[in-house]
PDB file of N, CA and C in Angstrom:
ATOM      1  N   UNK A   1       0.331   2.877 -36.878  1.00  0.00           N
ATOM      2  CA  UNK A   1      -1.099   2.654 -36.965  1.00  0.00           C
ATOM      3  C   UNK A   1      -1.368   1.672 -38.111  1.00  0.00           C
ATOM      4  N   UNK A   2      -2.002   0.779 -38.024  1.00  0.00           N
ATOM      5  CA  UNK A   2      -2.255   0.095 -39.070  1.00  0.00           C
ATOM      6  C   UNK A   2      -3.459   0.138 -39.752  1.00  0.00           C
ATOM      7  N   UNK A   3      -3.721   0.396 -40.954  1.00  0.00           N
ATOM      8  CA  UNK A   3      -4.540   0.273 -42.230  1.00  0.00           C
ATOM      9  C   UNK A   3      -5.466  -0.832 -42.048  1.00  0.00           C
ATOM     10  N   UNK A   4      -6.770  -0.198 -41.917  1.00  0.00           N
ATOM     11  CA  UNK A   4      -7.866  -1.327 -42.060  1.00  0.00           C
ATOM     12  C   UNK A   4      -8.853  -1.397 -43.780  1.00  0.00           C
ATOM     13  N   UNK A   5      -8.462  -0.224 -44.151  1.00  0.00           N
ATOM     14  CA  UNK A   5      -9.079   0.069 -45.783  1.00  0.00           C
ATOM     15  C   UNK A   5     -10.639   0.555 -45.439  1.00  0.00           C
ATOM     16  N   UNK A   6     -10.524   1.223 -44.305  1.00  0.00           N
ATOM     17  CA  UNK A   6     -11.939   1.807 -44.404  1.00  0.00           C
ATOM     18  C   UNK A   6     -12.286   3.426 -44.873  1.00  0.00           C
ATOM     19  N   UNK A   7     -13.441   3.343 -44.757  1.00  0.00           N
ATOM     20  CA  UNK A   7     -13.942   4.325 -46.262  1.00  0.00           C
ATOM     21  C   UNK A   7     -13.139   5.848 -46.081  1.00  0.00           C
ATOM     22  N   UNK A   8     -12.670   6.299 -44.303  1.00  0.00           N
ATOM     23  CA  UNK A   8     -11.914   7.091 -44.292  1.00  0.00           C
ATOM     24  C   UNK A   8     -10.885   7.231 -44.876  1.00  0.00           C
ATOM     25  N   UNK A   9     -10.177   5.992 -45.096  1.00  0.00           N
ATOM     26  CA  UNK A   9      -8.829   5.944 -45.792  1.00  0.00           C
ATOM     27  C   UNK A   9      -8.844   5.473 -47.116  1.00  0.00           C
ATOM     28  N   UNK A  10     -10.079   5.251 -47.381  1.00  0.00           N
ATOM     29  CA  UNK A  10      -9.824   5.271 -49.117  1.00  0.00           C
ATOM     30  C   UNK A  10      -9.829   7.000 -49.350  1.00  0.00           C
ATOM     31  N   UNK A  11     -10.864   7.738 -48.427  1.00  0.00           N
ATOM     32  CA  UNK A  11     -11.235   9.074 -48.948  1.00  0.00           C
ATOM     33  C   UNK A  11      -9.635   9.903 -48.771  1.00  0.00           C
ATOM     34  N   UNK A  12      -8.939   9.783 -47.898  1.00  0.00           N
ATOM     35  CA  UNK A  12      -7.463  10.435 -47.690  1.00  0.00           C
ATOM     36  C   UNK A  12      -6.904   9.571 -48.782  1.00  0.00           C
ATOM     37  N   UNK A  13      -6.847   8.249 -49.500  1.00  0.00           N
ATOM     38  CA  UNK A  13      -5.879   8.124 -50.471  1.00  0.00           C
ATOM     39  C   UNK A  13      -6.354   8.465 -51.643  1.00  0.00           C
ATOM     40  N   UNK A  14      -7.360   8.724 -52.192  1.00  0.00           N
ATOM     41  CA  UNK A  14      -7.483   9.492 -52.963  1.00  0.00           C
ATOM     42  C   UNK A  14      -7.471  10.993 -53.111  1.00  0.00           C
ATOM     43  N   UNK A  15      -7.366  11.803 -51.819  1.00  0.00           N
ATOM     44  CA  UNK A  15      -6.995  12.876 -51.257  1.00  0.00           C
ATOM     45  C   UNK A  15      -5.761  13.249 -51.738  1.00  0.00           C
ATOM     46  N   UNK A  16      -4.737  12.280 -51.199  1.00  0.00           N
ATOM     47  CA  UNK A  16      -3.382  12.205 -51.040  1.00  0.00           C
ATOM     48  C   UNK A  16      -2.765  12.362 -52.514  1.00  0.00           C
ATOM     49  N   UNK A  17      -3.014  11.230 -53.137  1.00  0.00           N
ATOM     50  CA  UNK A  17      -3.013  10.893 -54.597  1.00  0.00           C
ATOM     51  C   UNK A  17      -3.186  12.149 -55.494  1.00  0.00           C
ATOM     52  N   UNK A  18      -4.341  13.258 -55.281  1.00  0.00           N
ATOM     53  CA  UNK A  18      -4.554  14.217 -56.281  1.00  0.00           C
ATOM     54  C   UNK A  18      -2.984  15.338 -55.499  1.00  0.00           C
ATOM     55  N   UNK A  19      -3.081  15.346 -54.368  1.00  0.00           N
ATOM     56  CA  UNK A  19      -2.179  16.216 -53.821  1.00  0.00           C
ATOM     57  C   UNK A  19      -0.943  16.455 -54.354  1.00  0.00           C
ATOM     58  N   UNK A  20      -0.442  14.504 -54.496  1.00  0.00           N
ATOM     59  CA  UNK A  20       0.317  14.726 -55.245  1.00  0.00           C
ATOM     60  C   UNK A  20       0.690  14.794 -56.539  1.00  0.00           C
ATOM     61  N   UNK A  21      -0.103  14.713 -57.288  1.00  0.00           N
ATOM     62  CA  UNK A  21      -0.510  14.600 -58.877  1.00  0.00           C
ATOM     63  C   UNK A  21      -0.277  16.607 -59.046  1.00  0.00           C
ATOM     64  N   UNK A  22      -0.739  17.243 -58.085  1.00  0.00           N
ATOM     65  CA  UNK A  22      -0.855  18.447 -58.101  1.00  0.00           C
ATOM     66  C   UNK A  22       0.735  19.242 -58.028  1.00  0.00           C
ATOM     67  N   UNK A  23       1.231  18.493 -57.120  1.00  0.00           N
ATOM     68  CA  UNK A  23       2.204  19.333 -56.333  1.00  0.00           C
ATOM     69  C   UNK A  23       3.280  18.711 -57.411  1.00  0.00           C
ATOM     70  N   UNK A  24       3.922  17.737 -58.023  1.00  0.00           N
ATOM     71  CA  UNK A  24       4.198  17.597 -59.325  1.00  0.00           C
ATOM     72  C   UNK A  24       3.710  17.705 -60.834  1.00  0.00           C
ATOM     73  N   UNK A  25       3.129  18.474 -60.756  1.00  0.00           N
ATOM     74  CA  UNK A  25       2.021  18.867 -62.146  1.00  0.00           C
ATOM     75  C   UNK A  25       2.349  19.903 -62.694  1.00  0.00           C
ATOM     76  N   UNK A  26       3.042  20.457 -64.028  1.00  0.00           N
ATOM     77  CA  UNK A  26       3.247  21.898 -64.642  1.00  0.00           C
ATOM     78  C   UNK A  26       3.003  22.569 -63.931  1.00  0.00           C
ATOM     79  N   UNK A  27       3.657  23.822 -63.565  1.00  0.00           N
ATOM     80  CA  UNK A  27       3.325  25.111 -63.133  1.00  0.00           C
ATOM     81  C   UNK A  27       3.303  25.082 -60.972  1.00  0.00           C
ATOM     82  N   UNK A  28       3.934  24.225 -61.098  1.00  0.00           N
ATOM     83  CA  UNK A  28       3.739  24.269 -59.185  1.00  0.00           C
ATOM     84  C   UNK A  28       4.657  24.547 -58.732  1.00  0.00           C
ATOM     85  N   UNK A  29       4.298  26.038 -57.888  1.00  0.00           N
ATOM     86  CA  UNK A  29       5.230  26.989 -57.438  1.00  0.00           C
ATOM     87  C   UNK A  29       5.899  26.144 -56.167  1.00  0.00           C
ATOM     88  N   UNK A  30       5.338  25.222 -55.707  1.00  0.00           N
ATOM     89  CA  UNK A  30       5.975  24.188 -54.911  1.00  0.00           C
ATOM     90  C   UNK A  30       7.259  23.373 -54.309  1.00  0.00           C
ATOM     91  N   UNK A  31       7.364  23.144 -55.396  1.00  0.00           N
ATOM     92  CA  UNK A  31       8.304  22.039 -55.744  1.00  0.00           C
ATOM     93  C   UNK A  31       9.351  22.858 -55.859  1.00  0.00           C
ATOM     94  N   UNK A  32       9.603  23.557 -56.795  1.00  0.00           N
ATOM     95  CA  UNK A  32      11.010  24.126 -56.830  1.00  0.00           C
ATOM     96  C   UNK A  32      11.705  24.057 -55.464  1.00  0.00           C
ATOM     97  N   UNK A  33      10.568  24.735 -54.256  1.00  0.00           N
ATOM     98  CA  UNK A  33      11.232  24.779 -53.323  1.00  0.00           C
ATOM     99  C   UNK A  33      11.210  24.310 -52.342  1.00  0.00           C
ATOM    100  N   UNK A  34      10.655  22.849 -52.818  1.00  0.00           N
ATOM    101  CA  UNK A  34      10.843  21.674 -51.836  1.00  0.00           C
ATOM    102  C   UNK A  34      12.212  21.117 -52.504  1.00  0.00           C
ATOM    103  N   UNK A  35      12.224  20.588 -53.214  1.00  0.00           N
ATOM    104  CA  UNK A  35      13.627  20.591 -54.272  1.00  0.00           C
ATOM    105  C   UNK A  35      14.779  20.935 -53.615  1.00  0.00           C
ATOM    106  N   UNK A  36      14.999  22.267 -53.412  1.00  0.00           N
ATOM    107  CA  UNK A  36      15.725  23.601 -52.671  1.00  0.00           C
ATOM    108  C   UNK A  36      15.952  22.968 -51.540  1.00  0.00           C
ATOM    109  N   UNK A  37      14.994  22.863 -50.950  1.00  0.00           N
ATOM    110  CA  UNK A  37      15.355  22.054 -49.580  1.00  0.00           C
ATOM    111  C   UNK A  37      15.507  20.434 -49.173  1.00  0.00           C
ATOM    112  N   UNK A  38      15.141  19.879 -49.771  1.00  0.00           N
ATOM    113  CA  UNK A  38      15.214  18.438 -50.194  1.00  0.00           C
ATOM    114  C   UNK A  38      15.685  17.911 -51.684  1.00  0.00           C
ATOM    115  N   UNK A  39      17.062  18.012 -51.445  1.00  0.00           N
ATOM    116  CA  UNK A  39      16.919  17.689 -52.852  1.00  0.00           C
ATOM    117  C   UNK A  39      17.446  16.371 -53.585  1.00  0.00           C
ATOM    118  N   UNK A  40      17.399  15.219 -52.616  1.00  0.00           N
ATOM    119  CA  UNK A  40      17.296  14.170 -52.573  1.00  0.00           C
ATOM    120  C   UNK A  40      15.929  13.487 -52.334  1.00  0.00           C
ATOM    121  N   UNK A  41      14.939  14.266 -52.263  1.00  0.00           N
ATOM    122  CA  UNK A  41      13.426  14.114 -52.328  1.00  0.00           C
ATOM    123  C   UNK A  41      12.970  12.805 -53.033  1.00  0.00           C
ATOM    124  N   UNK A  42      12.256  12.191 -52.790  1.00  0.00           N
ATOM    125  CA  UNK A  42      11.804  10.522 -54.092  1.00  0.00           C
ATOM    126  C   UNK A  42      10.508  10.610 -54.124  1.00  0.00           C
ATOM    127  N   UNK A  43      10.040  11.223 -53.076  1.00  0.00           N
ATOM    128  CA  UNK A  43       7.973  11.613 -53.570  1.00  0.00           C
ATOM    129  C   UNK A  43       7.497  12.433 -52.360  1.00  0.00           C
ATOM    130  N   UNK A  44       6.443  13.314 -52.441  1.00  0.00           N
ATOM    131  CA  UNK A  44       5.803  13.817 -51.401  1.00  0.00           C
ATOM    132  C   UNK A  44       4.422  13.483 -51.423  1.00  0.00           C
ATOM    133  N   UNK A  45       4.026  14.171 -50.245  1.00  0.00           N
ATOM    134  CA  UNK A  45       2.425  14.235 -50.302  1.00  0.00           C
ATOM    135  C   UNK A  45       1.836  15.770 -49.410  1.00  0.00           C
ATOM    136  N   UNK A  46       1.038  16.318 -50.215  1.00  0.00           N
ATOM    137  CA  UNK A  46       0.605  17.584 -49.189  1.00  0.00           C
ATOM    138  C   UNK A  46      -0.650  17.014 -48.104  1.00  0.00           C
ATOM    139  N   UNK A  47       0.038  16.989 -47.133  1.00  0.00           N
ATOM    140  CA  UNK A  47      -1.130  16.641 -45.671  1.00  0.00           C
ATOM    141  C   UNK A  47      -2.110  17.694 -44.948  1.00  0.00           C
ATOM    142  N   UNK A  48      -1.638  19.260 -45.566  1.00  0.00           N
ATOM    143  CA  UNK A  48      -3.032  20.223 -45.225  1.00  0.00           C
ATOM    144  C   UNK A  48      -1.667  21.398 -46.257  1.00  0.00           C
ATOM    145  N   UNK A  49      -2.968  22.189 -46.582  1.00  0.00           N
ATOM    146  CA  UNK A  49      -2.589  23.287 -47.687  1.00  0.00           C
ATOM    147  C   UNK A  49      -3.911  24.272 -46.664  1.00  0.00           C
ATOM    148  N   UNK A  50      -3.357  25.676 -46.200  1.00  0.00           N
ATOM    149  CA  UNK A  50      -4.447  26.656 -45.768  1.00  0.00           C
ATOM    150  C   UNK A  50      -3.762  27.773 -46.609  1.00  0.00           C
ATOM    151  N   UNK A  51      -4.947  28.253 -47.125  1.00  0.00           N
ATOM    152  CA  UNK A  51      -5.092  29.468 -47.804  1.00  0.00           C
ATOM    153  C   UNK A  51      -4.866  30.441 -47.429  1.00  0.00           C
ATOM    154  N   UNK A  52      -3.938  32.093 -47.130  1.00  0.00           N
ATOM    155  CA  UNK A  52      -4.164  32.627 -46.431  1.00  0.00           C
ATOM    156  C   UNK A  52      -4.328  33.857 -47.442  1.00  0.00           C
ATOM    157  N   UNK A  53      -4.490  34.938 -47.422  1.00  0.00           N
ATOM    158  CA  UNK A  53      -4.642  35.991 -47.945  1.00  0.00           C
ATOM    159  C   UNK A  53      -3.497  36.764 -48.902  1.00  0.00           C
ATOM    160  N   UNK A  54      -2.290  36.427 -48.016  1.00  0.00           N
ATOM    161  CA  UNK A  54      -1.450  36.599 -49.100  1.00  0.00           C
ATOM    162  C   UNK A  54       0.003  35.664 -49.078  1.00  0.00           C
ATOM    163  N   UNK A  55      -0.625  34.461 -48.380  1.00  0.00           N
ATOM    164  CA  UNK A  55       0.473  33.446 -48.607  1.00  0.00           C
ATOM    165  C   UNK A  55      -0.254  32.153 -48.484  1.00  0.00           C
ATOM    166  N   UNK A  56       0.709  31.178 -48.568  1.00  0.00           N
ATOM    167  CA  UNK A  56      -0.310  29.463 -48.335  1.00  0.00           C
ATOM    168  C   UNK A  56       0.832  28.948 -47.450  1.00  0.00           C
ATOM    169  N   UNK A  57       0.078  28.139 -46.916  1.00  0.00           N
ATOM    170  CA  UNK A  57       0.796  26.896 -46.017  1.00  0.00           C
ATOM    171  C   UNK A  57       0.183  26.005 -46.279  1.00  0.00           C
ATOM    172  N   UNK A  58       1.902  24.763 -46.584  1.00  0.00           N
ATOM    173  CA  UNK A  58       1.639  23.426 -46.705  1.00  0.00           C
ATOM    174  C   UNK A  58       2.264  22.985 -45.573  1.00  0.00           C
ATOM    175  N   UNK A  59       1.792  21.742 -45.328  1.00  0.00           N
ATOM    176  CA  UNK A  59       2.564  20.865 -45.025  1.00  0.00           C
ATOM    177  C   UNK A  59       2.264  19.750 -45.383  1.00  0.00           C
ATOM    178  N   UNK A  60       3.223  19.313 -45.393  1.00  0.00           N
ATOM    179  CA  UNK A  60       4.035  17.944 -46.853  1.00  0.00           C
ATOM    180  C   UNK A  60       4.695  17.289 -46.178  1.00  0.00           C
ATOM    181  N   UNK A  61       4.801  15.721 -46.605  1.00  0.00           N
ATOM    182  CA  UNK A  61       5.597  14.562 -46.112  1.00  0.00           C
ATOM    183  C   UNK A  61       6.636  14.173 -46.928  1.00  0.00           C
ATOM    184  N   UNK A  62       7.589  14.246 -46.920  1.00  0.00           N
ATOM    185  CA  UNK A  62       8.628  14.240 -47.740  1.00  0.00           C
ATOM    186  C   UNK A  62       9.374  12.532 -47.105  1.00  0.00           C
ATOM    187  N   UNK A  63       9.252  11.978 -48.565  1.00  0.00           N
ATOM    188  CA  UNK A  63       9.681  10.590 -48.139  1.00  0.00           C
ATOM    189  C   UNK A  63       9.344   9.949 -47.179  1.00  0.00           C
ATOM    190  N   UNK A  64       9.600   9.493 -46.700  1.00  0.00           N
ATOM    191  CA  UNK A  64       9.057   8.394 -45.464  1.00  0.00           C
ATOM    192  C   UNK A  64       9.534   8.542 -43.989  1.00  0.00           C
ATOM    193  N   UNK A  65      10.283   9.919 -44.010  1.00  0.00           N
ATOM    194  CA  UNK A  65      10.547  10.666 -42.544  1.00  0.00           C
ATOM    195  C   UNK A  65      10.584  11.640 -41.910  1.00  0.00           C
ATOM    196  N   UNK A  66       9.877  12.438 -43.324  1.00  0.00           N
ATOM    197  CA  UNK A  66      10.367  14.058 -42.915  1.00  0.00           C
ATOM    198  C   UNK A  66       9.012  14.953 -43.338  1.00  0.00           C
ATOM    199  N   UNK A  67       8.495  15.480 -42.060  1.00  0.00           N
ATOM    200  CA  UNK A  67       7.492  16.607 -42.317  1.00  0.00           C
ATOM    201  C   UNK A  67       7.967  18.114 -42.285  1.00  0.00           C
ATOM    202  N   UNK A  68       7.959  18.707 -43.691  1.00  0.00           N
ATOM    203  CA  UNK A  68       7.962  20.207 -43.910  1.00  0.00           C
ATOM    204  C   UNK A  68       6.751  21.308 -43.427  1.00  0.00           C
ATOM    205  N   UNK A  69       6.862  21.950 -43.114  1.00  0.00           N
ATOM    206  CA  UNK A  69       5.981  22.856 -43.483  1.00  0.00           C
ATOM    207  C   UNK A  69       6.086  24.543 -44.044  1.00  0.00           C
ATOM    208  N   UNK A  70       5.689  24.791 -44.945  1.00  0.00           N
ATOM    209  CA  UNK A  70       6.276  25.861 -45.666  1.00  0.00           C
ATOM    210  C   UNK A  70       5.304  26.897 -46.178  1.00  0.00           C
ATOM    211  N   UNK A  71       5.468  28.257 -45.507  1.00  0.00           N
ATOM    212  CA  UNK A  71       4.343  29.646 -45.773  1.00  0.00           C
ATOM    213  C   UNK A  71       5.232  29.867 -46.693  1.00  0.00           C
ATOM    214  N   UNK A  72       4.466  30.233 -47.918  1.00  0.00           N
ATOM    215  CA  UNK A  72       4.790  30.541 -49.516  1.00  0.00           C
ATOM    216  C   UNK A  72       4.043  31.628 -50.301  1.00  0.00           C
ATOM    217  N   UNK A  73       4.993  32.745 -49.879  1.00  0.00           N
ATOM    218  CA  UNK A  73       3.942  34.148 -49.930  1.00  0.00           C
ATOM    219  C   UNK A  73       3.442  34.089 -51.867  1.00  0.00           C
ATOM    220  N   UNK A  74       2.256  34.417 -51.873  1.00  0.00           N
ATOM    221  CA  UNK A  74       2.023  34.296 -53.603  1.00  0.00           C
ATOM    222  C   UNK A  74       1.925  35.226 -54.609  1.00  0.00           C
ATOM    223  N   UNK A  75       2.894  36.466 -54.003  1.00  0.00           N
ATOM    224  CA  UNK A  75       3.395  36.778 -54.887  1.00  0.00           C
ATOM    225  C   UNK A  75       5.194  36.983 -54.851  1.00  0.00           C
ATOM    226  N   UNK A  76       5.699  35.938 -54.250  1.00  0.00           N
ATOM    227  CA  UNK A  76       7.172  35.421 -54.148  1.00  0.00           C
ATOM    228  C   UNK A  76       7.770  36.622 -53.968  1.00  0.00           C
ATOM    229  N   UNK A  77       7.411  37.457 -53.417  1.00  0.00           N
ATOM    230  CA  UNK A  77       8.941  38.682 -53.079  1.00  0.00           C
ATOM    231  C   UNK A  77       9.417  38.642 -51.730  1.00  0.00           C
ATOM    232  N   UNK A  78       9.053  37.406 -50.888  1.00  0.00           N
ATOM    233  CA  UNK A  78       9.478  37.222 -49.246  1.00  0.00           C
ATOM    234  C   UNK A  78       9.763  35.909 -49.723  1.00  0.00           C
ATOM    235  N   UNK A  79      11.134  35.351 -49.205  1.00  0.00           N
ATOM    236  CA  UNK A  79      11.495  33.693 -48.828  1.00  0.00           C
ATOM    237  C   UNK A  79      10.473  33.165 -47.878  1.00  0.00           C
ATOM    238  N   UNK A  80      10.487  31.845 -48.415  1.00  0.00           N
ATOM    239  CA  UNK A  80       9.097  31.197 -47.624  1.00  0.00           C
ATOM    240  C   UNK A  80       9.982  30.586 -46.434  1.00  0.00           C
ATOM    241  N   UNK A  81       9.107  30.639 -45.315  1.00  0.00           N
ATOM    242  CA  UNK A  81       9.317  30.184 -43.718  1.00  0.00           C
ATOM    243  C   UNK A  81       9.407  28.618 -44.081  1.00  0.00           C
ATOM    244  N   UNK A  82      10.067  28.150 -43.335  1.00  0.00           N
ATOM    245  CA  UNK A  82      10.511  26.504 -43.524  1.00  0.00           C
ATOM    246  C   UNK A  82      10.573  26.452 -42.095  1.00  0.00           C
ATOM    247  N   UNK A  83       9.772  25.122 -41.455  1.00  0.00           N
ATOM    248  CA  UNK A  83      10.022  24.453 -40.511  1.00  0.00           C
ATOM    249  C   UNK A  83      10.153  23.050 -40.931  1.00  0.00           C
ATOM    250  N   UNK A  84      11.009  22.398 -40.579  1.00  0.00           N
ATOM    251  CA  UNK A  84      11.303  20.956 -40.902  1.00  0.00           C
ATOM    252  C   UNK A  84      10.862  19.642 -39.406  1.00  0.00           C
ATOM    253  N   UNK A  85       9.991  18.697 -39.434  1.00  0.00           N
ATOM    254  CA  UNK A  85      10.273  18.017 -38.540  1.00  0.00           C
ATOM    255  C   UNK A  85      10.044  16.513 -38.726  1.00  0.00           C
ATOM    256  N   UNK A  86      10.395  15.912 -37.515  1.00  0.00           N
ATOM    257  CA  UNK A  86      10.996  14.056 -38.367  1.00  0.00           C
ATOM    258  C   UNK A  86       9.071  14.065 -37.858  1.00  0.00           C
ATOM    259  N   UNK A  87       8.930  12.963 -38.518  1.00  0.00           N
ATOM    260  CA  UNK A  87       7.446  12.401 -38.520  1.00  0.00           C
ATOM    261  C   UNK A  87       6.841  12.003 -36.655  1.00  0.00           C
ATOM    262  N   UNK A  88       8.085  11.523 -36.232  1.00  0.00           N
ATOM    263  CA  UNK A  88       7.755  11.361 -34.796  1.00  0.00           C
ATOM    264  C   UNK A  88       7.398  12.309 -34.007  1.00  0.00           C
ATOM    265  N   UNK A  89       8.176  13.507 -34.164  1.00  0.00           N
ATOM    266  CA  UNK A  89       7.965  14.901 -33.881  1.00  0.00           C
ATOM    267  C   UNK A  89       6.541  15.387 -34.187  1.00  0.00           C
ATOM    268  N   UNK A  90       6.118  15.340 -35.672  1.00  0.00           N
ATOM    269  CA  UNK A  90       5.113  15.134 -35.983  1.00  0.00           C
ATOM    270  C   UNK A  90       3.296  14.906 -35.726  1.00  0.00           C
ATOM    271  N   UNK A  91       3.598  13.851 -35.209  1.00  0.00           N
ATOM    272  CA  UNK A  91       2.402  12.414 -34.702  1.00  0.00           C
ATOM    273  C   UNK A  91       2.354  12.973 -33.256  1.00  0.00           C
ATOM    274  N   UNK A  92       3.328  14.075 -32.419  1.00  0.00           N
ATOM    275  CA  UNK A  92       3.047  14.420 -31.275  1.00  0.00           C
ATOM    276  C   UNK A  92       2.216  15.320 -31.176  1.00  0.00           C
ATOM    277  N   UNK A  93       0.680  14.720 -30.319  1.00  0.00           N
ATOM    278  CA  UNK A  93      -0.389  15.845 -29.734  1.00  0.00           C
ATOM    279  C   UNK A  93      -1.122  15.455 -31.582  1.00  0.00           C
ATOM    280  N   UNK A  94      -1.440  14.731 -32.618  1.00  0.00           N
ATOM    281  CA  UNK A  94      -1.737  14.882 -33.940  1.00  0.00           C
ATOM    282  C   UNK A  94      -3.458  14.643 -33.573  1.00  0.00           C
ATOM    283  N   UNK A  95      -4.297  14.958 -34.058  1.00  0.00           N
ATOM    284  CA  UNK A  95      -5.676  14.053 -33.790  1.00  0.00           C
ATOM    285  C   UNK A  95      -5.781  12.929 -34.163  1.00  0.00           C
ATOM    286  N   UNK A  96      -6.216  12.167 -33.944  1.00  0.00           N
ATOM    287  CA  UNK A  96      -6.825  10.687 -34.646  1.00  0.00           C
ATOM    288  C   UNK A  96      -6.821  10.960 -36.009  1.00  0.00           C
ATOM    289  N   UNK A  97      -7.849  11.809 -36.055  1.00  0.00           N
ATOM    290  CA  UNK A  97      -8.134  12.144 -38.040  1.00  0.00           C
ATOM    291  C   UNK A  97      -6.817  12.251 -39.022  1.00  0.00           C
ATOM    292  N   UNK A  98      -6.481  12.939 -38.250  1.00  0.00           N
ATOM    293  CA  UNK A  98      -4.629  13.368 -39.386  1.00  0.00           C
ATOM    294  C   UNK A  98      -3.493  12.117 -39.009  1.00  0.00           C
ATOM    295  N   UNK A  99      -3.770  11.591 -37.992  1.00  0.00           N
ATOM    296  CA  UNK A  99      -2.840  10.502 -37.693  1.00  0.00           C
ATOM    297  C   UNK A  99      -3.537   9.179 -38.778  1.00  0.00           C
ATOM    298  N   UNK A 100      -4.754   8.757 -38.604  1.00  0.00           N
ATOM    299  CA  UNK A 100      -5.002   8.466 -40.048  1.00  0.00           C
ATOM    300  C   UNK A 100      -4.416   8.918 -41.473  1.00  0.00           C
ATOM    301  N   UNK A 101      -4.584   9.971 -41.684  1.00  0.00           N
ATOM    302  CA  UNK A 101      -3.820  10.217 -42.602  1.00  0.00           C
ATOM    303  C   UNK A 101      -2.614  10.145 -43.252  1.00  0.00           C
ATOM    304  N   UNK A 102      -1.987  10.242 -41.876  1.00  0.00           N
ATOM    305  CA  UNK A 102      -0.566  10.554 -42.192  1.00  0.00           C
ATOM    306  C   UNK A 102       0.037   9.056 -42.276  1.00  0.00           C
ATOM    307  N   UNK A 103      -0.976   7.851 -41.864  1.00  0.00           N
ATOM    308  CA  UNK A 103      -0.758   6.950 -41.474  1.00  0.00           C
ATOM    309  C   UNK A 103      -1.043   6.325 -43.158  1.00  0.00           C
ATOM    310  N   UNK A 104      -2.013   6.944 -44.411  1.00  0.00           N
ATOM    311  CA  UNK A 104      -2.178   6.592 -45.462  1.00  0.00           C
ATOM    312  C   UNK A 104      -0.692   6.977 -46.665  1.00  0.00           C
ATOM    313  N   UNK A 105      -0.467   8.283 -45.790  1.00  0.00           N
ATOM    314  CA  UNK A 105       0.202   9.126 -47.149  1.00  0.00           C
ATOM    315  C   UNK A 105       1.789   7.992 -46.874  1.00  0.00           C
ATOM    316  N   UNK A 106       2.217   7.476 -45.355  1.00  0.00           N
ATOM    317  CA  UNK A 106       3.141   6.412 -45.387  1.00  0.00           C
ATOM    318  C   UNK A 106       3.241   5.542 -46.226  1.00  0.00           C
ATOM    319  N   UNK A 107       1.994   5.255 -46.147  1.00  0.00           N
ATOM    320  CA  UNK A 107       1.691   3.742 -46.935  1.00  0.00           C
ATOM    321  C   UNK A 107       1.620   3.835 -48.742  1.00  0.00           C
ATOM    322  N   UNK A 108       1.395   5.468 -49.128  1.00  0.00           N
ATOM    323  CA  UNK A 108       1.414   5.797 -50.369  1.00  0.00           C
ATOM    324  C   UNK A 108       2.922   5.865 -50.574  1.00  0.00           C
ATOM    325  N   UNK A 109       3.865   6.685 -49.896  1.00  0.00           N
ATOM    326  CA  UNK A 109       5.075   6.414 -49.949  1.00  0.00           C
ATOM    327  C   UNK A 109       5.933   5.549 -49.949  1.00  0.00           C
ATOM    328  N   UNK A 110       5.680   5.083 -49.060  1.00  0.00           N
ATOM    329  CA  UNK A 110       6.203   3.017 -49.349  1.00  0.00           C
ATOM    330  C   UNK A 110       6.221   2.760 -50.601  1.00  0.00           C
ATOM    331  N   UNK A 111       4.846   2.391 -51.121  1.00  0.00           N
ATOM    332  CA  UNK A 111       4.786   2.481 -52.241  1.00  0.00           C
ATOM    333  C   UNK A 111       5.809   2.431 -53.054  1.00  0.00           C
ATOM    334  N   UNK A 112       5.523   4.212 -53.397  1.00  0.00           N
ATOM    335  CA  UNK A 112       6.592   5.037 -54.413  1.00  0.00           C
ATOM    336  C   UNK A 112       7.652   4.681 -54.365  1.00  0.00           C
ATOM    337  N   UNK A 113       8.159   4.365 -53.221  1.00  0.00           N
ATOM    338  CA  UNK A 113       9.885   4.554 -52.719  1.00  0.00           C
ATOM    339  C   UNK A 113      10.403   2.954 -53.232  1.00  0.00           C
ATOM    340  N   UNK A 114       9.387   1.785 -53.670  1.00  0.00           N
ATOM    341  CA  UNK A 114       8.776   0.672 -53.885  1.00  0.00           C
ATOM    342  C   UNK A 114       8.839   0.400 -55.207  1.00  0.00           C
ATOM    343  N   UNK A 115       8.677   1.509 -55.881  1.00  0.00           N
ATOM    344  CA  UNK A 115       8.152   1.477 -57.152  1.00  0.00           C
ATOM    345  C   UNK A 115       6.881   1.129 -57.823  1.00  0.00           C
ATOM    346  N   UNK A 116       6.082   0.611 -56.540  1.00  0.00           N
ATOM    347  CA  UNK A 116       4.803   0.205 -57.486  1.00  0.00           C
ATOM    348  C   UNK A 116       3.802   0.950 -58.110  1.00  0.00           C
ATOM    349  N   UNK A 117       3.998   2.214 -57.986  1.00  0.00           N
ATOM    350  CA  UNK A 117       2.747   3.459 -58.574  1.00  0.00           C
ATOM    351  C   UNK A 117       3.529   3.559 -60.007  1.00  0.00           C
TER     352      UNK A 117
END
């Protein structure tokens, strides 16, 4: 999909941007265990975080090919559920809206993987 810089996709890259400012930021029960499972990792981005009552789900773009998604009970006495899938896998059946997205958090990764952030 290609990037036109409209106001949707400034609002997901600045979305994206805090996500990940977050998900590498002191104290993020996160990472460790993206780490764990990626641990050749070079940047992520969280693409939806749902709240649940007594766990969260992310799902995260890990580098420039790989979508996680991971229930992360919060108070850690159950291993968190891991599904792993390639981005193509992904983008299948996605809405427009999140395919936008996912189409920004690429382009944030590039980036990174780039060095220019």
């Amino acid at each position: 999909m290609k990037l036109i810089n409209s106001k949707a996709e400034q609002d997901f890259r600045i979305e994206l941007i805090k996500s990940k400012d977050s998900l590498f930021g002191f104290g993020s029960r996160l990472l460790p265990v993206l780490k764990k499972i990626h641990p050749q990792m070079t940047t992520a981005y969280i693409l939806d975080w749902i709240p649940e009552q007594g766990e969260d789900i992310y799902t995260i773009l890990i580098d420039d090919a790989i979508i996680t998604t991971i229930e992360l009970e919060k108070n850690g006495a159950v291993e968190p559920i891991i599904e792993i899938a390639t981005v193509v896998q992904y983008l299948d059946g996605l809405a427009r809206r999140n395919q936008i997205q996912l189409a920004v958090a690429l382009d944030l990764v590039r980036d990174d993987m780039l060095g220019k952030m």
